[in-house]
Protein backbone atom coordinates (compact mmCIF):
# COMPACT_ATOMS: atom_id res chain seq x y z
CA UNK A 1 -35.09 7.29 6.15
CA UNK A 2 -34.95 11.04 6.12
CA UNK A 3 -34.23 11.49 2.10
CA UNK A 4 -37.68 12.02 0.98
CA UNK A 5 -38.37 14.45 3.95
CA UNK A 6 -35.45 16.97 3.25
CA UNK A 7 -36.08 16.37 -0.63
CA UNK A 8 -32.39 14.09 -1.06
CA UNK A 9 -31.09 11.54 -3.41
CA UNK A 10 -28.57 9.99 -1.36
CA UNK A 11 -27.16 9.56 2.09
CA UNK A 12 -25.00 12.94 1.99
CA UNK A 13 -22.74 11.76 5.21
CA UNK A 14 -21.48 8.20 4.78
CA UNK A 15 -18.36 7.78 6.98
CA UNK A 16 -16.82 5.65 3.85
CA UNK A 17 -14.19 7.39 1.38
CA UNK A 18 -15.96 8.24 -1.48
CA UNK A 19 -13.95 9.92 -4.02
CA UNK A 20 -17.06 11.87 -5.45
CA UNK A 21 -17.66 13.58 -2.16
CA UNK A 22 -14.06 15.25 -1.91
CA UNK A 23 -14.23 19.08 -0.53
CA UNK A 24 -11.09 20.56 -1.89
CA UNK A 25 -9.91 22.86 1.30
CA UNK A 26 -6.39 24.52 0.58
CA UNK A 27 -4.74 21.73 2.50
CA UNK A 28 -6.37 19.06 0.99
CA UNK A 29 -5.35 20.38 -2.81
CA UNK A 30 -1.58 20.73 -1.47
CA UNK A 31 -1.57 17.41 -0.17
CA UNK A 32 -2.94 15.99 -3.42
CA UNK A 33 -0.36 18.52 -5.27
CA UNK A 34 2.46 16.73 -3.60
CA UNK A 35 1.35 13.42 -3.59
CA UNK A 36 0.50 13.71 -7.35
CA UNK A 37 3.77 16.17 -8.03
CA UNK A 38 6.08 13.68 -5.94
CA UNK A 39 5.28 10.48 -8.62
CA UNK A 40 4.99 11.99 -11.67
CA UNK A 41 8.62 14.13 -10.83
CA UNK A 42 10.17 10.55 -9.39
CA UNK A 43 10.91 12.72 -6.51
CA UNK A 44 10.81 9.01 -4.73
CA UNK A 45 9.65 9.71 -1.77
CA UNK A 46 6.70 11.37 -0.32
CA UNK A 47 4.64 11.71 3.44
CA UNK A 48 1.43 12.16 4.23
CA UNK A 49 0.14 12.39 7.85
CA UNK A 50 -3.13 14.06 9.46
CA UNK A 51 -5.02 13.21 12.98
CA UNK A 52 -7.58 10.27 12.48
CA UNK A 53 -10.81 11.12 9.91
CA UNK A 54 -9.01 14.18 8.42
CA UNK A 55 -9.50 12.52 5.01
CA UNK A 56 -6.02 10.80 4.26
CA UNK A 57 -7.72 7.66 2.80
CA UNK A 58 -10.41 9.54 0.96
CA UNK A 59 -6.88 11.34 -0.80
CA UNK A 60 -5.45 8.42 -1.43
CA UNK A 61 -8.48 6.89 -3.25
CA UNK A 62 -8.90 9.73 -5.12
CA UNK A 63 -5.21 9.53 -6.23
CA UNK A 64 -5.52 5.87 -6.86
CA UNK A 65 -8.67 6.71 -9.29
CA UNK A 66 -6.28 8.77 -11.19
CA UNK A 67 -3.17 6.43 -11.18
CA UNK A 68 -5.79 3.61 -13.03
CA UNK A 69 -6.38 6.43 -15.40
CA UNK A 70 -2.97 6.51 -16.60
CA UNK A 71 -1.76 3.65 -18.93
CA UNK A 72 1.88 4.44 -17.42
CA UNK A 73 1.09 3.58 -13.91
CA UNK A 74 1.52 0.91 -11.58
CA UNK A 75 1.14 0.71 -7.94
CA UNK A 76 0.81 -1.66 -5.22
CA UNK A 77 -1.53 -0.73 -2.56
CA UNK A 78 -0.50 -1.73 1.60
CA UNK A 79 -2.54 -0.93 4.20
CA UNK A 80 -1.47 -3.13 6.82
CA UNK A 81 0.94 -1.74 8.79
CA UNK A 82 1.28 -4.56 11.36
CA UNK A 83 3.60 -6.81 9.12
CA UNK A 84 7.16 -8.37 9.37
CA UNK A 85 9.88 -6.84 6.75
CA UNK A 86 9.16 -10.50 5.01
CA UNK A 87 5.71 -9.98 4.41
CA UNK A 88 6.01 -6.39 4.19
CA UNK A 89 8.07 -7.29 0.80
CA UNK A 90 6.09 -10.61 -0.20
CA UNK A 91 3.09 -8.40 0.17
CA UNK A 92 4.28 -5.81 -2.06
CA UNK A 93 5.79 -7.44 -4.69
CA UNK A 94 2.27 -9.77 -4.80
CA UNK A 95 0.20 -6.85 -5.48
CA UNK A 96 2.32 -5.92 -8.21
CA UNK A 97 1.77 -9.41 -9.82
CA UNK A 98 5.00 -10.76 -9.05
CA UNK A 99 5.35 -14.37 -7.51
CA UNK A 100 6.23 -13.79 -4.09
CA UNK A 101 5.14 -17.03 -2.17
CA UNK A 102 7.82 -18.63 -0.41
CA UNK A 103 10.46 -16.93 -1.61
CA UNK A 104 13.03 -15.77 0.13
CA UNK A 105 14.00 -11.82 1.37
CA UNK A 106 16.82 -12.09 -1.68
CA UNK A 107 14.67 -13.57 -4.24
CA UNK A 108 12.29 -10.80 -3.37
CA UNK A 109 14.72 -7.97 -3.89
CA UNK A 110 15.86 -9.67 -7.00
CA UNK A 111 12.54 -9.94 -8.35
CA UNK A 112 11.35 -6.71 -7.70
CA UNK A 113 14.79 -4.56 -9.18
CA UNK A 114 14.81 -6.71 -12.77
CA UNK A 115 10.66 -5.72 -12.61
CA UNK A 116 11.59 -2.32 -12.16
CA UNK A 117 14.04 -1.83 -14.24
CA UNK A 118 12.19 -3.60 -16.73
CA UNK A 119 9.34 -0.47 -16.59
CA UNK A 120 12.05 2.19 -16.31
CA UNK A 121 13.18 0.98 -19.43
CA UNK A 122 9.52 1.88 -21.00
CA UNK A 123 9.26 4.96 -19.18
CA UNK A 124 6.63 3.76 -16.97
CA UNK A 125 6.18 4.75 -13.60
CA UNK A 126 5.99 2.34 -10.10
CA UNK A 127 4.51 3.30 -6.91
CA UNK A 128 3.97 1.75 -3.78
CA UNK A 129 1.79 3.32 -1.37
CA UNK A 130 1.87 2.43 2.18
CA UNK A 131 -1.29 3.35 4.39
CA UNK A 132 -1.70 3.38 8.21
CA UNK A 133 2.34 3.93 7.53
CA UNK A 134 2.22 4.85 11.70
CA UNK A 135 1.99 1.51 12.50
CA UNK A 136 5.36 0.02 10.76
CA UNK A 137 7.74 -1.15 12.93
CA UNK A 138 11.39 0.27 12.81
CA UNK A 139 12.67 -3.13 10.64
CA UNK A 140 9.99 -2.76 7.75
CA UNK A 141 10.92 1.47 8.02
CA UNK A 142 14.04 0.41 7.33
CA UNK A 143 13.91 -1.40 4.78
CA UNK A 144 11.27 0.98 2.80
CA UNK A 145 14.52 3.18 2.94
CA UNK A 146 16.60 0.32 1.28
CA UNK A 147 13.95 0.14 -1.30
CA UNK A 148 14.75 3.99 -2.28
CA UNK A 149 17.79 2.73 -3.00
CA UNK A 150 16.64 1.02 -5.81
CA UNK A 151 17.41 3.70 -8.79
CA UNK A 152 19.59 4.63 -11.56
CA UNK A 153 21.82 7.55 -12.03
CA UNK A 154 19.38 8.87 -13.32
CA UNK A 155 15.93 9.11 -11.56
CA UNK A 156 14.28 6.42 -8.68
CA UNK A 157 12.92 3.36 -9.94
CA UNK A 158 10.21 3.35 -7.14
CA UNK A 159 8.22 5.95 -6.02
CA UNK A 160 7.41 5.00 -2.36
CA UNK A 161 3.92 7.02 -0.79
CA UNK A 162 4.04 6.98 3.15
CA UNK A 163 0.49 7.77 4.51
CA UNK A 164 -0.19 7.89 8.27
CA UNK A 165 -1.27 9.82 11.28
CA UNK A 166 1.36 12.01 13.14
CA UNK A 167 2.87 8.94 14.93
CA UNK A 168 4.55 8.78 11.78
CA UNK A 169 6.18 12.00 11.72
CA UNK A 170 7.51 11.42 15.55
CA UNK A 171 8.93 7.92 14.43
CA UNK A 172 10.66 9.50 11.37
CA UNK A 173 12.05 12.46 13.46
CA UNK A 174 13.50 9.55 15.69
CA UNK A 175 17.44 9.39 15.67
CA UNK A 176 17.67 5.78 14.40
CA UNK A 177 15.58 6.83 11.21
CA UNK A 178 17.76 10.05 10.28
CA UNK A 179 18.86 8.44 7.01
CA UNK A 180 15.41 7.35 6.36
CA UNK A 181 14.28 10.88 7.11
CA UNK A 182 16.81 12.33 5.03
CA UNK A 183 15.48 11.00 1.63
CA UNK A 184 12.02 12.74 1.94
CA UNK A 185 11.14 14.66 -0.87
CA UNK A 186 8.01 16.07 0.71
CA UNK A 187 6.12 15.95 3.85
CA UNK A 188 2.65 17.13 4.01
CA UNK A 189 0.13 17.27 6.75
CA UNK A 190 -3.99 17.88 6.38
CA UNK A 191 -4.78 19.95 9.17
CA UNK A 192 -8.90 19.98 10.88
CA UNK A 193 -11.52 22.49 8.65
CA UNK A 194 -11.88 25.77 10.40
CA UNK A 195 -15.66 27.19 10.44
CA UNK A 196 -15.87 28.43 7.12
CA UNK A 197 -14.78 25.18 5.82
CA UNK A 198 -17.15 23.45 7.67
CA UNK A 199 -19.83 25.56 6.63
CA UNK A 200 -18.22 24.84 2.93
CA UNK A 201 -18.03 20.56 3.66
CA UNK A 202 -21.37 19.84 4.44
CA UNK A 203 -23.51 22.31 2.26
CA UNK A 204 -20.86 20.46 -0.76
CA UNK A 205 -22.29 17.06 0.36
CA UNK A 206 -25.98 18.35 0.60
CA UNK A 207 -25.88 19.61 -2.68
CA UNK A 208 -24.45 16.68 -4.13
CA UNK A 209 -27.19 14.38 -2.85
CA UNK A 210 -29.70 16.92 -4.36
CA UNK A 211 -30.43 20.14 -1.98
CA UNK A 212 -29.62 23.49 -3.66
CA UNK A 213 -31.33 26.67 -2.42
CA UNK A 214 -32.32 24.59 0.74
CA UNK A 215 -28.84 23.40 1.86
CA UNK A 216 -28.02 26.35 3.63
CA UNK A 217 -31.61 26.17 5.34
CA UNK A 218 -30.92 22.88 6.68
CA UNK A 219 -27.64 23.71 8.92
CA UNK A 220 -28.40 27.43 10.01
CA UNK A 221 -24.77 29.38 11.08
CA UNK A 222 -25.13 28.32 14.50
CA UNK A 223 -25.96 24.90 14.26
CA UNK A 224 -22.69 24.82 11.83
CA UNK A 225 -20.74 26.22 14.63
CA UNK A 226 -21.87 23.71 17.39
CA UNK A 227 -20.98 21.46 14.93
CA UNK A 228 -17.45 22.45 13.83
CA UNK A 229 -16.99 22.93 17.79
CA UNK A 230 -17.99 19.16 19.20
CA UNK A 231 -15.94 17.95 16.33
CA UNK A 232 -12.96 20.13 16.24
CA UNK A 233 -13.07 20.10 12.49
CA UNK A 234 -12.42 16.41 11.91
CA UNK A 235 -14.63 15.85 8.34
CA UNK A 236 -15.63 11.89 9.76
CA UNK A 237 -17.03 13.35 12.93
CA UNK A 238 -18.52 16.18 11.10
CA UNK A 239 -20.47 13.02 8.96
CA UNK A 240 -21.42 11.16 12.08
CA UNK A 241 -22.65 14.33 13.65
CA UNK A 242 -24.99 15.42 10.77
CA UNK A 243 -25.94 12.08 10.02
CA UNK A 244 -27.44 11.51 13.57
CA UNK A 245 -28.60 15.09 13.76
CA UNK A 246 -30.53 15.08 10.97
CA UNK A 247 -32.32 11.58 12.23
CA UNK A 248 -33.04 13.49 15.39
CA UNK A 249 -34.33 16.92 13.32
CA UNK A 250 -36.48 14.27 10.90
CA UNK A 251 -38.04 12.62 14.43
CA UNK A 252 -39.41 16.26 15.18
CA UNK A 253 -40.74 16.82 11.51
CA UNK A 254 -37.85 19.67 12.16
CA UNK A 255 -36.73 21.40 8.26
CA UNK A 256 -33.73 22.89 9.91
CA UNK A 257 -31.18 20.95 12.58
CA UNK A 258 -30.88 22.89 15.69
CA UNK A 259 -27.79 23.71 17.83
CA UNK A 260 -29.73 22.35 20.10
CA UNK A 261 -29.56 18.73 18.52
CA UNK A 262 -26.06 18.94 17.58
CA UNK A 263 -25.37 19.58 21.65
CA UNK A 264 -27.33 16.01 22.72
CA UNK A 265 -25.90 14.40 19.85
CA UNK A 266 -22.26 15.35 20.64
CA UNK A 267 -23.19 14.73 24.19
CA UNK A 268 -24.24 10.96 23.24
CA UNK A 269 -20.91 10.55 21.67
CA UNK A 270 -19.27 11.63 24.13
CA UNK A 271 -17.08 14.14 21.80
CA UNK A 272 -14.27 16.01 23.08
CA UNK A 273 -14.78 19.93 22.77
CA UNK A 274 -10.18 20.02 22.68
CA UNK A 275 -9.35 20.65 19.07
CA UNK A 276 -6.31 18.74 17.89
CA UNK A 277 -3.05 20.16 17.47
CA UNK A 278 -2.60 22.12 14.19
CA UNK A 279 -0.54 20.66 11.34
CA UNK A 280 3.62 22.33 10.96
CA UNK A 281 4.26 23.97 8.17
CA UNK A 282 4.58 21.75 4.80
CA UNK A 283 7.37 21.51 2.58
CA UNK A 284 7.61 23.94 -0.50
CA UNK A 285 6.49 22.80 -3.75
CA UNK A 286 6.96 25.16 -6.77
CA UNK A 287 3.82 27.20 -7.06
CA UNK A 288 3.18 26.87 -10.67
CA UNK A 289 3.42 22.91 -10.61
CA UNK A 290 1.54 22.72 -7.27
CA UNK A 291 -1.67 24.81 -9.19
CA UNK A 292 -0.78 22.34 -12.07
CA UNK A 293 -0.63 19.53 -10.19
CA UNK A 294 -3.94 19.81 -8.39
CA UNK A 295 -5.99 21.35 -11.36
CA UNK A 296 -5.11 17.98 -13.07
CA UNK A 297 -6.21 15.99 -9.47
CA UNK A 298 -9.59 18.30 -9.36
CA UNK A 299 -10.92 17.88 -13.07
CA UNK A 300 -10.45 14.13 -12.80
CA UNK A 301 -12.43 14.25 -9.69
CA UNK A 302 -15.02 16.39 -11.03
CA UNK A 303 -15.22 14.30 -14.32
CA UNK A 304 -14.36 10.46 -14.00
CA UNK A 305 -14.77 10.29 -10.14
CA UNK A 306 -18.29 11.28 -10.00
CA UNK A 307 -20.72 8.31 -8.75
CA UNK A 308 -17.77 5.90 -9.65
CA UNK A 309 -17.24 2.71 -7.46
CA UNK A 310 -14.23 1.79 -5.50
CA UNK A 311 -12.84 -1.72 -5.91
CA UNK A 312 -13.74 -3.63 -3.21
CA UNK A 313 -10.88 -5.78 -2.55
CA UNK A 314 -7.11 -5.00 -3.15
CA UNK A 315 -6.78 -7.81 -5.88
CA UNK A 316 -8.88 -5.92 -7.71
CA UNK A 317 -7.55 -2.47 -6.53
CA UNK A 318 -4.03 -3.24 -8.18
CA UNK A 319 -2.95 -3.40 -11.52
CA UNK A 320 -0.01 -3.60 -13.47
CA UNK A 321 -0.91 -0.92 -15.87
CA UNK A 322 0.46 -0.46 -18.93
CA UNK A 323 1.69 -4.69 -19.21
């Protein structure tokens, strides 16, 4: 509606995860760093949490993207957390292609080692990555930890991605998960942008959908700090707010947003000016293979991402690479 007007190509603040929009904030590139460094190593096991719309799905996709780059890679993609340990493992071991219909907890276990050691044996590497981890019960926690189990003397035979907001980190803190807890590798958290990465996210996504010299001109300084402050930093309200706010700026023939607009829109939404609390301190990774790491993750999503489609269905979104 207001493309033409402010001289885009595209929507520039979708709420969806699209890979080609990622803004690469220090946080963001050691989360990818450890996500990425945690397979490739066979660390086997690695956590990811941040508050709600700090961009752990948009990560993961981007990950994924690179994964189905990789002839070597195979992973098997849940994101429903509200599952019995049953289906937790039928729906695992389906998305990496075995047959897991009516089979029993056993049979499942069974099936899923010989497949594993089957890939070790080529040198190929197995992941499963778990989103909206926070909302696993204690039983299916449990047995993702018997699943690390699965390894030889000499590396893990599954690499196991946990990927949830920080109810997660309060349930794996909890006594009766210490040994769970215990076979982290890495934890990792992505924390709110602060102003100048505000500023930073949405001129990224202007000039991506087409505005150059005029980005800045569209979201003066202040307006970018009413904006940071009615969403605390959160990148999915920072979309919803510039999306509406440049409606409202279009309605009024307006070629800048005003603070003013970003105040009734946040207003309308009802946003919350209490920032959320700030991500702990992350584990270490070794500098040189953390640069390495997410040098690798930002040229493939400056190349290959770029305008490239997510699969729209999780059939689709799993393979068993390298078969």
């Amino acid at each position: 509606m207001y493309k033409s007007f402010y001289n885009l190509n595209r929507d520039p603040f979708e709420i969806t995860p699209d890979p080609s929009f990622l803004y690469p904030t220090k946080r963001h590139n050691e989360a990818l760093a450890a996500l990425y460094y945690g397979v490739r190593r066979h660390k086997g096991f690695v956590v990811l949490t941040g508050e709600v719309g700090t961009g752990k799905t948009l990560i993961l996709r981007c990950l994924l993207q690179l994964f189905k780059k990789n002839d070597d890679v195979a992973y098997a993609y849940v994101f429903n957390g509200l599952l019995s340990p049953l289906e937790f493992l039928q729906y695992a071991a389906a998305d990496f292609g075995l047959a897991a219909s009516n089979k029993r907890k056993n049979e499942l276990l069974f099936e899923l080692f010989r497949f594993l050691i089957d890939r070790n044996s080529r040198n190929l590497t197995t992941v499963l990555v778990v989103d909206e981890a926070h909302l696993l019960s204690d039983s299916v926690l449990e047995e993702v930890r018997l699943l690390t189990n699965l390894e030889t003397p000499q590396a893990k035979l599954l690499q196991i991605l946990l990927v949830g907001q920080p109810e997660l980190d309060r349930k794996l803190d909890s006594v009766e998960l210490r040994q769970l807890k215990q076979r982290i590798a890495f934890r990792t958290q992505l924390a709110p942008l602060d102003l100048t990465e505000t500023r930073g996210y949405i001129e990224n996504r202007l000039k991506l959908c087409g505005a150059n010299s005029h980005a800045s001109e569209m979201f003066p300084s202040q307006t970018v700090a009413a904006i940071q402050r009615c969403s605390s930093g959160i990148p999915r309200l920072i979309n919803t707010v510039c999306e509406n706010a440049l409606i409202a700026a279009y309605a009024k023939k307006l070629r800048s947003v005003t603070p003013e607009i970003v105040e009734e829109i946040a207003t309308e939404f009802r946003l919350s000016l209490a920032s959320p609390p700030r991500p702990e301190k992350t584990d270490p990774i070794d500098e040189s293979e953390m640069r390495k790491a997410a040098q690798t993750m930002l040229e493939g999503s400056a190349g290959e991402m770029k305008g490239s489609k997510l699969p729209k269905t999780v059939a689709t979104d799993s393979r068993r690479v390298g078969e």
